[in-house]
C-alpha atoms as a PDB file:
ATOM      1  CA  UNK A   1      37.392-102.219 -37.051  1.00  0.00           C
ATOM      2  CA  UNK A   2      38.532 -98.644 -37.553  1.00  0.00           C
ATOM      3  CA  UNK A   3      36.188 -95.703 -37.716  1.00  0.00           C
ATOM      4  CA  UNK A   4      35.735 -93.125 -40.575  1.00  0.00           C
ATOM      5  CA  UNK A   5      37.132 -89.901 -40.391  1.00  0.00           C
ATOM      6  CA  UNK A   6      34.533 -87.630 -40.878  1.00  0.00           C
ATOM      7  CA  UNK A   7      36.808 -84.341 -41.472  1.00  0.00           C
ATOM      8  CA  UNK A   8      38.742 -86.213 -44.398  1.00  0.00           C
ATOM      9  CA  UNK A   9      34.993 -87.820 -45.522  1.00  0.00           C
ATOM     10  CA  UNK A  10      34.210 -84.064 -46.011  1.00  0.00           C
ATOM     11  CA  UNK A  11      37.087 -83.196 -48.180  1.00  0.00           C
ATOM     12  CA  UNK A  12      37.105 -86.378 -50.841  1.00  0.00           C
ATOM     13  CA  UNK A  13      32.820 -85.054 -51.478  1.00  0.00           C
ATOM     14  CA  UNK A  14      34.469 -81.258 -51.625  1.00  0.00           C
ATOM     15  CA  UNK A  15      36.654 -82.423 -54.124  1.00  0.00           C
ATOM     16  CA  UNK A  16      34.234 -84.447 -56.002  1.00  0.00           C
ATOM     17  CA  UNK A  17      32.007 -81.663 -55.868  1.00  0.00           C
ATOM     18  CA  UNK A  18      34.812 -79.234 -57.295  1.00  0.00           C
ATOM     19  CA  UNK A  19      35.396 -81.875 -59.745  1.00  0.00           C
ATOM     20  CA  UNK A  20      32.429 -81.867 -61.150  1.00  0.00           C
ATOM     21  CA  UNK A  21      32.319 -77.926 -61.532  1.00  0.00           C
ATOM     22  CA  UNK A  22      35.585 -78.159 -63.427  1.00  0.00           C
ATOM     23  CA  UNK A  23      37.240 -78.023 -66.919  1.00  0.00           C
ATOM     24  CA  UNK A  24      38.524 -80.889 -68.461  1.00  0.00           C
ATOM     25  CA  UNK A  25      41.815 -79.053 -67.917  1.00  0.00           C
ATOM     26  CA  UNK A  26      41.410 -78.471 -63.821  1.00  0.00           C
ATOM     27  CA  UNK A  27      39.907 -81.528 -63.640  1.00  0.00           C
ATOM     28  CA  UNK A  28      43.099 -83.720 -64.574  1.00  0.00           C
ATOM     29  CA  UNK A  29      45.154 -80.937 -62.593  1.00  0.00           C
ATOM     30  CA  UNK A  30      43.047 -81.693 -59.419  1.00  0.00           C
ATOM     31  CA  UNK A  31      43.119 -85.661 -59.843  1.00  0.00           C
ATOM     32  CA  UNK A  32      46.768 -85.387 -60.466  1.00  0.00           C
ATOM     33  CA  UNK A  33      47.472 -83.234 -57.525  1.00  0.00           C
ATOM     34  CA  UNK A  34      44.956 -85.920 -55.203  1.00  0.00           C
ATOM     35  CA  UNK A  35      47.257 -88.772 -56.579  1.00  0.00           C
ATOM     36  CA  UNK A  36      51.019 -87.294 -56.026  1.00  0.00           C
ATOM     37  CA  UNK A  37      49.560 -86.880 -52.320  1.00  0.00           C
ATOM     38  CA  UNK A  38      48.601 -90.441 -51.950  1.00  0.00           C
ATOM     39  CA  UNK A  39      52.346 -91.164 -53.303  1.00  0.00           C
ATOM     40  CA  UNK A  40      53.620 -89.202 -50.980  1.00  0.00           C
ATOM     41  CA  UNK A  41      51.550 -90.859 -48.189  1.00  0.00           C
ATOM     42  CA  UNK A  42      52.599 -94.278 -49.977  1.00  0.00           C
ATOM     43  CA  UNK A  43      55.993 -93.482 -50.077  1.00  0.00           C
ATOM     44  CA  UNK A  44      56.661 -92.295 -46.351  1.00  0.00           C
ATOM     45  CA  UNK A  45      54.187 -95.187 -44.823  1.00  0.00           C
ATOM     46  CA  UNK A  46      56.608 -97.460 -46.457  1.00  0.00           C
ATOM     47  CA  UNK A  47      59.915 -95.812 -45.010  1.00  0.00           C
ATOM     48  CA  UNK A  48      58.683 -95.922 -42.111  1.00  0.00           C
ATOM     49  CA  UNK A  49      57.364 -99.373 -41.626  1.00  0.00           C
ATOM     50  CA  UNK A  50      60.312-100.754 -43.358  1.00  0.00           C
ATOM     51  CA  UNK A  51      58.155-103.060 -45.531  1.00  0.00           C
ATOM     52  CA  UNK A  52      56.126-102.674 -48.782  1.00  0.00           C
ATOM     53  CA  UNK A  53      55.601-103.088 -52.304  1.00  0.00           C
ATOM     54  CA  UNK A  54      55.935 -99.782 -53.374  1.00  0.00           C
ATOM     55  CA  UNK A  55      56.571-100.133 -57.037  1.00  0.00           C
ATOM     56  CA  UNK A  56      53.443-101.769 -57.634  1.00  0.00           C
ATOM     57  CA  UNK A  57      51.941 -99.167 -55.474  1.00  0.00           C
ATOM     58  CA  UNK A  58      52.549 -96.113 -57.629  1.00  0.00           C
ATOM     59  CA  UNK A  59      51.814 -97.801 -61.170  1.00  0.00           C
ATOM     60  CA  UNK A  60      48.092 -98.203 -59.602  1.00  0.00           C
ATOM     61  CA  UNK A  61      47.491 -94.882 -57.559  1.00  0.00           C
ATOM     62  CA  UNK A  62      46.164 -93.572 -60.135  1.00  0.00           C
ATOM     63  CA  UNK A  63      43.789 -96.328 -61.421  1.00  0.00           C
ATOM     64  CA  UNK A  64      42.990 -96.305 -57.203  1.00  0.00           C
ATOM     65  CA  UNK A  65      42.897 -92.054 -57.336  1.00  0.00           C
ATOM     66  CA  UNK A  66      40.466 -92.303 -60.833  1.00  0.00           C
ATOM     67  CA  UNK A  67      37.853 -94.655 -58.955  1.00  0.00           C
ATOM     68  CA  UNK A  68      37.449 -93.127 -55.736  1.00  0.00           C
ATOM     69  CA  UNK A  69      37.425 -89.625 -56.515  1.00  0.00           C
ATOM     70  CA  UNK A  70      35.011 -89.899 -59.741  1.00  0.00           C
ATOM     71  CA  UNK A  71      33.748 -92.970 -60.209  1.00  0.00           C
ATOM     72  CA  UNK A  72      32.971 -95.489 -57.289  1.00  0.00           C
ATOM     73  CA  UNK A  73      29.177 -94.865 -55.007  1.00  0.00           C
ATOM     74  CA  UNK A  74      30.783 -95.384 -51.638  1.00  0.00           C
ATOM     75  CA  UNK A  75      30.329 -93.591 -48.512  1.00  0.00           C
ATOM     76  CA  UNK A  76      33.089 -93.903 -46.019  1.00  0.00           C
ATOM     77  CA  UNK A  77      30.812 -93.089 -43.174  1.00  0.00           C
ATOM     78  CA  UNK A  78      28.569 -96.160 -44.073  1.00  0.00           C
ATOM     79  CA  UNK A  79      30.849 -98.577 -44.956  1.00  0.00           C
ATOM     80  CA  UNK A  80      28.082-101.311 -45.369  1.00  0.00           C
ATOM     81  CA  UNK A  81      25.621 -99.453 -47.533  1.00  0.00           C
ATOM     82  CA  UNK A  82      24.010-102.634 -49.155  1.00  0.00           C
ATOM     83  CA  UNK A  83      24.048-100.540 -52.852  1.00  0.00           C
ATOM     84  CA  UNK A  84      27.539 -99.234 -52.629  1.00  0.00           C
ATOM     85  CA  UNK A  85      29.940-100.029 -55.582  1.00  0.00           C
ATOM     86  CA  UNK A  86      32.419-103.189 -55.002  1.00  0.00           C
ATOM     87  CA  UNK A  87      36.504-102.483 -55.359  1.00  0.00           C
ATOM     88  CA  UNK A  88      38.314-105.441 -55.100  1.00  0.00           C
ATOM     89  CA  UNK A  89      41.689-104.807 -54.880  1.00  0.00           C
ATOM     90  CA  UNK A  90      42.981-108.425 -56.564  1.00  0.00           C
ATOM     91  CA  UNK A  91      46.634-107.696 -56.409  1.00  0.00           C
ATOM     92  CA  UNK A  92      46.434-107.483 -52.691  1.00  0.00           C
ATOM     93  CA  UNK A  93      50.296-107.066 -52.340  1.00  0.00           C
ATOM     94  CA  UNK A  94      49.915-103.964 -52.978  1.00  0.00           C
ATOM     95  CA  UNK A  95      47.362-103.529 -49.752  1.00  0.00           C
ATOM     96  CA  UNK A  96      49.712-100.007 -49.099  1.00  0.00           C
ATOM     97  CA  UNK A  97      48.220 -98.204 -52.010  1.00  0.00           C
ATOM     98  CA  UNK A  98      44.543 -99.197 -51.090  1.00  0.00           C
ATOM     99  CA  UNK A  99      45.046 -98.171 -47.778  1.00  0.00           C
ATOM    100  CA  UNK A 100      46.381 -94.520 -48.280  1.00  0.00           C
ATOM    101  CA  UNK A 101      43.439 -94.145 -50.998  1.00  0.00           C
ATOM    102  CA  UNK A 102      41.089 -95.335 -48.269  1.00  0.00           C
ATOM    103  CA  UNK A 103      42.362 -93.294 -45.698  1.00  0.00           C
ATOM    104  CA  UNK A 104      42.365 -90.345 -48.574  1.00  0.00           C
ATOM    105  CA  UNK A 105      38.355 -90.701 -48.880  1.00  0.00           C
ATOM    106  CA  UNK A 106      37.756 -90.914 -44.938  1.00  0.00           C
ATOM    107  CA  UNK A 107      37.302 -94.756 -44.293  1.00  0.00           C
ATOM    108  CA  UNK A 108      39.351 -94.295 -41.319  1.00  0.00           C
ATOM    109  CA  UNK A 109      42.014 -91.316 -39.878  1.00  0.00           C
ATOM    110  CA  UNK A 110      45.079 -90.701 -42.130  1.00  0.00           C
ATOM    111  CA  UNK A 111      47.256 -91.209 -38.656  1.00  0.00           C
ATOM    112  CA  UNK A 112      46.573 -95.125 -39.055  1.00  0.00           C
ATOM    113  CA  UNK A 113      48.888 -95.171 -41.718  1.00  0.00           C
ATOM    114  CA  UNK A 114      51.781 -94.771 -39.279  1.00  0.00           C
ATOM    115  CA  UNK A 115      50.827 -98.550 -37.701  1.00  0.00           C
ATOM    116  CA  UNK A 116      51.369-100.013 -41.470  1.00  0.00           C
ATOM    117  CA  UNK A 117      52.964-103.520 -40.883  1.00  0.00           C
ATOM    118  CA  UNK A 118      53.640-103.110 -36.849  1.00  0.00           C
ATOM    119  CA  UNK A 119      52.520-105.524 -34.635  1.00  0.00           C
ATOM    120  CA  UNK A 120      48.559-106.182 -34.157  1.00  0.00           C
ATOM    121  CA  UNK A 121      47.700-102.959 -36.704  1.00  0.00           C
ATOM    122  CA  UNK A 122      45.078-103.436 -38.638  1.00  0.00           C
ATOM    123  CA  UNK A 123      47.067-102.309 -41.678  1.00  0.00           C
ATOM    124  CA  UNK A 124      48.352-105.952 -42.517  1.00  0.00           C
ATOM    125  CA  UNK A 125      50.647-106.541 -45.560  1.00  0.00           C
ATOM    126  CA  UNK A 126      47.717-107.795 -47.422  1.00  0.00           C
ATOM    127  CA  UNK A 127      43.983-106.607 -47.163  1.00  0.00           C
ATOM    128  CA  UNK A 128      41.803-107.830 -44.684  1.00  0.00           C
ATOM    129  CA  UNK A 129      37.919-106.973 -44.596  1.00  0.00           C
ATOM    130  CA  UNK A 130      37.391-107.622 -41.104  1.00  0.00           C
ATOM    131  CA  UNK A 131      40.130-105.368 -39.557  1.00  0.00           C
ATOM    132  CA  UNK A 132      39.465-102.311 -42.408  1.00  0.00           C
ATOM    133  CA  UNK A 133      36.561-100.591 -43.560  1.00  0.00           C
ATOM    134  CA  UNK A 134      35.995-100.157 -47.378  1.00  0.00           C
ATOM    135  CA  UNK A 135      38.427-103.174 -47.891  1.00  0.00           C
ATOM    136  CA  UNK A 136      35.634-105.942 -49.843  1.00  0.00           C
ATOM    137  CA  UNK A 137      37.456-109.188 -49.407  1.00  0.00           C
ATOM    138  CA  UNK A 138      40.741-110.364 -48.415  1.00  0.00           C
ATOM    139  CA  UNK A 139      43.062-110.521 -51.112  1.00  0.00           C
ATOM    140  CA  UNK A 140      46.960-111.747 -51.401  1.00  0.00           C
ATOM    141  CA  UNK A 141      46.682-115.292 -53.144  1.00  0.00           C
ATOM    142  CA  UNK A 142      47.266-114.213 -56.649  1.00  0.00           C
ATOM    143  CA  UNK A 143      43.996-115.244 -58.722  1.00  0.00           C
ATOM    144  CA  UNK A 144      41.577-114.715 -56.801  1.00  0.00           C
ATOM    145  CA  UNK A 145      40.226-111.739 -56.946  1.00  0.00           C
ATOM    146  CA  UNK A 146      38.286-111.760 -60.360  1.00  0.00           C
ATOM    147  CA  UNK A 147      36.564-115.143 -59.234  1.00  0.00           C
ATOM    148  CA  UNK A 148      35.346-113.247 -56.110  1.00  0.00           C
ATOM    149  CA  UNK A 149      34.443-109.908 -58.081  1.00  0.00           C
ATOM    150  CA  UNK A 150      32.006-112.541 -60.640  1.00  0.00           C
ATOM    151  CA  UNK A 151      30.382-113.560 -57.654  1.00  0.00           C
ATOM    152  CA  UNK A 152      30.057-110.045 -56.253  1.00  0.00           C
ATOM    153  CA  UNK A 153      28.736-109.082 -59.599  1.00  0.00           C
ATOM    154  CA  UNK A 154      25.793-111.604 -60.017  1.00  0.00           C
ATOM    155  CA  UNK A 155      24.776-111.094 -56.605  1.00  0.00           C
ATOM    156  CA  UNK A 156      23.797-107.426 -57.361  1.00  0.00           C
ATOM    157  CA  UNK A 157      21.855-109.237 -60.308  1.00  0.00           C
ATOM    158  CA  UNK A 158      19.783-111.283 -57.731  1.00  0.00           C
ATOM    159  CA  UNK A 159      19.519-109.060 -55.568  1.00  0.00           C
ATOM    160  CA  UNK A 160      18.214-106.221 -58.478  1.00  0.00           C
ATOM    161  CA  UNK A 161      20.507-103.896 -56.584  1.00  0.00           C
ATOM    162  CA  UNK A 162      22.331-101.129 -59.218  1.00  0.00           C
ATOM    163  CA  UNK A 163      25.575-101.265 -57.859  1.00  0.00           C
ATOM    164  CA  UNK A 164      28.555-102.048 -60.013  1.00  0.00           C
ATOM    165  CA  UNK A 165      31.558-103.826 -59.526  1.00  0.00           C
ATOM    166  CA  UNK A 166      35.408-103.372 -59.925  1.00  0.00           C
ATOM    167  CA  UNK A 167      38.599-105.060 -59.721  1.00  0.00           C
ATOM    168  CA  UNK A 168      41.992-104.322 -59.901  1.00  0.00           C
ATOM    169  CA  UNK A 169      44.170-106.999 -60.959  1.00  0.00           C
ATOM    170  CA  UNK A 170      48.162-107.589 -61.459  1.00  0.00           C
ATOM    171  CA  UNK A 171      49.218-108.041 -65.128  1.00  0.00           C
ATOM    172  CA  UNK A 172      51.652-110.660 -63.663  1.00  0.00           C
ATOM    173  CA  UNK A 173      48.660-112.636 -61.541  1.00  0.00           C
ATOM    174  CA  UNK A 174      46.872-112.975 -65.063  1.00  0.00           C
ATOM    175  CA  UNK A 175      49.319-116.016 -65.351  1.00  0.00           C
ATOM    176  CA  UNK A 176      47.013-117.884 -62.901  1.00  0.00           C
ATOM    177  CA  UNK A 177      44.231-119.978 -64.885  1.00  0.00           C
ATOM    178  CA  UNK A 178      41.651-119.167 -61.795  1.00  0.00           C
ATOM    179  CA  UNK A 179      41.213-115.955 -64.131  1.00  0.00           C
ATOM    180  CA  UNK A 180      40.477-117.592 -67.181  1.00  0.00           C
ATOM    181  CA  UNK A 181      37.683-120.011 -65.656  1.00  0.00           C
ATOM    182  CA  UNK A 182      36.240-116.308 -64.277  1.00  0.00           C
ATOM    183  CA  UNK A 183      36.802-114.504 -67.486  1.00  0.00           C
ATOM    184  CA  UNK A 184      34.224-117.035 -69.290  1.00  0.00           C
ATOM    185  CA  UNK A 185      31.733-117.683 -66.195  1.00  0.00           C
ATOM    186  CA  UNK A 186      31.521-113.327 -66.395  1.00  0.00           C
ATOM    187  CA  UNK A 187      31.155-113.940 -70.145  1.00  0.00           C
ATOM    188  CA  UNK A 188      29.010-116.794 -69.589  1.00  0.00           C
ATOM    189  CA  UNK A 189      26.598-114.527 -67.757  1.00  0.00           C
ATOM    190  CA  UNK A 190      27.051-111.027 -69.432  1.00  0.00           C
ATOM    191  CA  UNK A 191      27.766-109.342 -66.457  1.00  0.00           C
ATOM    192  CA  UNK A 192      27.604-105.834 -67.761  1.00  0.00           C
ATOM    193  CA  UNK A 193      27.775-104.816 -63.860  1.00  0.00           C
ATOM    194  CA  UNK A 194      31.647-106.194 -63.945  1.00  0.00           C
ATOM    195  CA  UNK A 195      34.723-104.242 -64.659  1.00  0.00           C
ATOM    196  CA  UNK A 196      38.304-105.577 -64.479  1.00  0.00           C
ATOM    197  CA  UNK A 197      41.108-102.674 -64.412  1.00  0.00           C
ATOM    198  CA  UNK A 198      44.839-104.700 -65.602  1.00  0.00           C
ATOM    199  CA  UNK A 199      47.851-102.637 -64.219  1.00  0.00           C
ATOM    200  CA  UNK A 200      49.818-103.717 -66.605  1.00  0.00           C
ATOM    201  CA  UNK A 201      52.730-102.206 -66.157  1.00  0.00           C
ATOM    202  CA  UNK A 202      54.940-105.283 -68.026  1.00  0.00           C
ATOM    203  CA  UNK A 203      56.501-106.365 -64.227  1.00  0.00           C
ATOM    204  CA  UNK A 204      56.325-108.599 -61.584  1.00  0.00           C
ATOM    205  CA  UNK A 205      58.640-110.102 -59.008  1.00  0.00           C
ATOM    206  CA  UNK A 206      61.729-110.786 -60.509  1.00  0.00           C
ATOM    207  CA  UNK A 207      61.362-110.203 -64.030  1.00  0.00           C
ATOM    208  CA  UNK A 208      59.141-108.511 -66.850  1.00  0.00           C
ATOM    209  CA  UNK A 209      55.442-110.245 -67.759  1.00  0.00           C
ATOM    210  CA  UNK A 210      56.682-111.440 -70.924  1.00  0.00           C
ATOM    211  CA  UNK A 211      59.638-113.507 -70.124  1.00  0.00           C
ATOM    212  CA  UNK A 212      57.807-115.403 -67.304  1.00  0.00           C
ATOM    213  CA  UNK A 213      55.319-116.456 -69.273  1.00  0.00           C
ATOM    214  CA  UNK A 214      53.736-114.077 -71.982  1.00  0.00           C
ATOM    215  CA  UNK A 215      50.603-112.418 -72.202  1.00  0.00           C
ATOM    216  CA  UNK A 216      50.478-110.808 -75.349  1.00  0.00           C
ATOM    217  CA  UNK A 217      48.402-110.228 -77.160  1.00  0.00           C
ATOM    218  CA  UNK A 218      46.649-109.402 -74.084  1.00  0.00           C
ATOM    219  CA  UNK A 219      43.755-107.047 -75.035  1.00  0.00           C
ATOM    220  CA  UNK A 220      42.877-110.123 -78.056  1.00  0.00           C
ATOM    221  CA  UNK A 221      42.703-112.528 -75.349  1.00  0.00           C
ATOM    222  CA  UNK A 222      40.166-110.865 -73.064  1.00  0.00           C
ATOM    223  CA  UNK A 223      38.184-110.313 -76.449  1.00  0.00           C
ATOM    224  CA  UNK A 224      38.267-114.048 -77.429  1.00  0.00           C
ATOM    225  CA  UNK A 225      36.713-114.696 -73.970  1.00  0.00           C
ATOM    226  CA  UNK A 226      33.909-112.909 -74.643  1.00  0.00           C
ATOM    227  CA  UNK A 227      34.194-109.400 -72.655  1.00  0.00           C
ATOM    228  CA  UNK A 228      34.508-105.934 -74.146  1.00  0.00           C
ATOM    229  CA  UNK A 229      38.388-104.496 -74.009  1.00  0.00           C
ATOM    230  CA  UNK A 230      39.968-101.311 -74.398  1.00  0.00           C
ATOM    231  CA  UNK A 231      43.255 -99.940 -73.957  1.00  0.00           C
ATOM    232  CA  UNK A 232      44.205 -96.877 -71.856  1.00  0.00           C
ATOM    233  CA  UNK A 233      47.151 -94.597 -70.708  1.00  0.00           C
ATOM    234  CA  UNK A 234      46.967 -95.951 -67.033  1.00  0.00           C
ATOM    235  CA  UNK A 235      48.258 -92.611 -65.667  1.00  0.00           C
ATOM    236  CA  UNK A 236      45.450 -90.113 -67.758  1.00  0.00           C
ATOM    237  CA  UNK A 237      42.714 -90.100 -65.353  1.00  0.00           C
ATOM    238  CA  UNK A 238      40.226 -88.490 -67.894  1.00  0.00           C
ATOM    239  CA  UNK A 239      41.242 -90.957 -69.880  1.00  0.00           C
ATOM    240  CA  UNK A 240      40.218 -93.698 -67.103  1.00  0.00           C
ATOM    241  CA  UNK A 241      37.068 -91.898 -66.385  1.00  0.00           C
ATOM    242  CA  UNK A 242      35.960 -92.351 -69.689  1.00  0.00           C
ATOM    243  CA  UNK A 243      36.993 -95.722 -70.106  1.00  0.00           C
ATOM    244  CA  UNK A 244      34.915 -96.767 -66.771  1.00  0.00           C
ATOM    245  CA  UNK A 245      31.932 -95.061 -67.804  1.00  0.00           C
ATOM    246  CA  UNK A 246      31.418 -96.532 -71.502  1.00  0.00           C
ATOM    247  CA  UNK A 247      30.151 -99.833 -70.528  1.00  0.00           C
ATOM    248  CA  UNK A 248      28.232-101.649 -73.514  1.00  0.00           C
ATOM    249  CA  UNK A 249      25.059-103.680 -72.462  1.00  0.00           C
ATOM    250  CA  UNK A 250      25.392-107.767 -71.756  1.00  0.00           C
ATOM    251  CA  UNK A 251      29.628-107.787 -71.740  1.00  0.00           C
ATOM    252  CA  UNK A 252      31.532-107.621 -68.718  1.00  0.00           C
ATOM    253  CA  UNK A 253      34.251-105.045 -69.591  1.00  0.00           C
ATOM    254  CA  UNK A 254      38.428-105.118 -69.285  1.00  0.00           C
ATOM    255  CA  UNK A 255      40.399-101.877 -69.134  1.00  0.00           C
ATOM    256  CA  UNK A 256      43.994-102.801 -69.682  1.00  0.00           C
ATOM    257  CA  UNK A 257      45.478 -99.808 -68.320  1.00  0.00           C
ATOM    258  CA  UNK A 258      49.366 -99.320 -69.668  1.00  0.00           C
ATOM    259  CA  UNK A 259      51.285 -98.129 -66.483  1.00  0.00           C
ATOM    260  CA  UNK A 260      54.678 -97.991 -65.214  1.00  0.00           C
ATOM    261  CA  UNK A 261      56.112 -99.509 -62.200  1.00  0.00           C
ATOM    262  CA  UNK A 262      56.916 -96.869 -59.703  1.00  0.00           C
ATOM    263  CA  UNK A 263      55.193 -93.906 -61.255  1.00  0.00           C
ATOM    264  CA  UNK A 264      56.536 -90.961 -60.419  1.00  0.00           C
ATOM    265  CA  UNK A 265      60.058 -91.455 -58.930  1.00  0.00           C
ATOM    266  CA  UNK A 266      62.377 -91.559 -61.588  1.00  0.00           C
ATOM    267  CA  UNK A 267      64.427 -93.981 -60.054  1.00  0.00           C
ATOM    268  CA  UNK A 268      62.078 -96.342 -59.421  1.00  0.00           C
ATOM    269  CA  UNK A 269      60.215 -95.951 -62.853  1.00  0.00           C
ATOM    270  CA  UNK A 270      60.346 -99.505 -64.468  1.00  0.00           C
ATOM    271  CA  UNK A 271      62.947-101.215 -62.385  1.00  0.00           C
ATOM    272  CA  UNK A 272      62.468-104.411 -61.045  1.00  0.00           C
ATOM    273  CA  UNK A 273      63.956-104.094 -58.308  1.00  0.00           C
ATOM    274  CA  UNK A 274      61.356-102.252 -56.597  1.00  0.00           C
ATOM    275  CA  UNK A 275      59.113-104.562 -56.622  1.00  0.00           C
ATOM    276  CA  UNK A 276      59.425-105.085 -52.751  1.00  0.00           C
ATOM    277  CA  UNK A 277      61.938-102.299 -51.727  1.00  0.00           C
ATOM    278  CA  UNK A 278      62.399 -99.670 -49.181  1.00  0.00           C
ATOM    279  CA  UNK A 279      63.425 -96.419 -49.646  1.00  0.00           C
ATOM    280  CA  UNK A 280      66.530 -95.324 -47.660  1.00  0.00           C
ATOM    281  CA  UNK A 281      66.442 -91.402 -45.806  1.00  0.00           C
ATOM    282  CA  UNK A 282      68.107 -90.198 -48.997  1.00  0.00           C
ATOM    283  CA  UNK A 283      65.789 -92.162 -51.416  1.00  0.00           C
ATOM    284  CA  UNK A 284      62.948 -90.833 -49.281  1.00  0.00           C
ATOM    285  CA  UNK A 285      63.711 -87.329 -49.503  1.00  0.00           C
ATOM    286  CA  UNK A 286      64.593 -87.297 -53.432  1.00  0.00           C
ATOM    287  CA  UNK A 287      61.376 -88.930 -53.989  1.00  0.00           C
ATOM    288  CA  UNK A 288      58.910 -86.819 -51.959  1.00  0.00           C
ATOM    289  CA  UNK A 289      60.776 -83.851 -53.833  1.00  0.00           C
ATOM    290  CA  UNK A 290      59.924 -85.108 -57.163  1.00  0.00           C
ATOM    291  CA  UNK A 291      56.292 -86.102 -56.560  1.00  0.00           C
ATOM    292  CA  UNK A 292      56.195 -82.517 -55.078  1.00  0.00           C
ATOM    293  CA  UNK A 293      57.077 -80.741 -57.752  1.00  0.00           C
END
């Protein structure tokens, strides 16, 4: 199991701390700033591990850069806390992004992110909670992930602990009926302690959402089953804030966050093809010169 970093632990509560102390203005100025470094991080981990998912990576930094800097009770040096917040990162093909905002907080040194993908690093393709700390379950099977989060979710219940849980799912997993028997047993229940965050950024491998098999009208389905839904700008992290804070009593609550597929490199900005795709030198550079701009 890796170790925190304590230095880095420091500077995510520093940040928090300024964040709190802010306008509304510096606020989204700082969170913007925090998630253009974790695309940079992203991006070069990728390039230099050769492998990655990188498009779905950069539509859900932000969702990733929103919980951990403002919203989520963790603490990086106690991994375990028994009352921490849950994140379940459901689309778990996108492990990359999870593990730069992890390594962003101080669950472990920022250097680990060179061993992403090599051989015996604990920085697999796909999450895995006994190798890295701050990871809540193993996720990669498409479908899963809101099943485990209900679970998660009335076990805080039981156990009359406060904590809260999250997930992040794939607009494109949604097509797996695992989420729909969850979606009514969280309903069921009125887990007001559950929130599912869609990237829904209208791609998955291959093709858009909505010519594999459509979703729409999304937002009217999650309503139908019985959970409170609203619609957000997936890239306006005030905007995210707010949505993950107004939780009504006795509904579990959906934020469909609209995104885009490779966020922040205009080349890679809603193109399928970077779904699993590395940058080459040239790519690289361009990139890290827009997201540094």
């Amino acid at each position: 199991m890796l170790a925190a970093s304590v230095a880095q632990a420091d500077a995510w509560r520093s940040l928090r701390t300024r964040l709190l102390k802010s306008t509304a203005a510096d606020q989204a100025a700082l969170l913007q700033k925090a998630a253009d470094e974790s695309r940079r991080l992203d991006i070069g981990m990728i390039h230099t591990a050769g492998l990655g998912h990188i498009g779905g990576d950069l539509s859900v930094m932000d969702i990733l850069t929103a919980l951990y800097v403002a919203v989520l009770r963790v603490d990086p040096e106690q991994p375990d806390w028994v009352d921490r917040d849950r994140l379940i990162l459901s689309k778990g093909h996108c492990a990359g992004a999870l593990y730069v905002t992890l390594a962003q907080t101080g669950f472990f040194p920022r250097a680990e992110l060179g061993t992403f993908m090599a051989a015996r690093s604990a920085l697999n393709g796909h999450p895995d909670r006994n190798k890295v700390p701050g990871v809540e379950t193993n996720t990669g099977p498409l479908g899963h992930g809101l099943p485990v989060a209900v679970g998660a979710a009335l076990a805080a219940r039981l156990s009359k602990s406060m904590r809260r849980v999250f997930v992040v799912l794939g607009d494109g997993e949604l097509q797996e009926g695992s989420n729909w028997e969850a979606m009514m047993a969280a309903s069921h229940y009125e887990l007001e302690n559950l929130v599912a965050v869609v990237d829904r950024n209208g791609l998955q491998q291959g093709a858009r959402t909505e010519s594999t098999s459509r979703l729409e009208p999304l937002a009217d389905k999650w309503r139908s089953f019985g959970w409170h839904t609203v619609d957000v700008d997936g890239h306006d992290h005030l905007a995210l804030i707010d949505a993950l804070a107004a939780t009504p009593p006795h509904k579990p609550t959906c934020i469909i966050a609209k995104t885009i597929k490779g966020k922040g490199v205009s080349f890679m900005e809603d193109r399928v093809e970077w779904h699993h795709k590395v940058p080459t030198d040239e790519q690289l550079g361009a990139a890290l010169a827009e997201l540094s701009r």
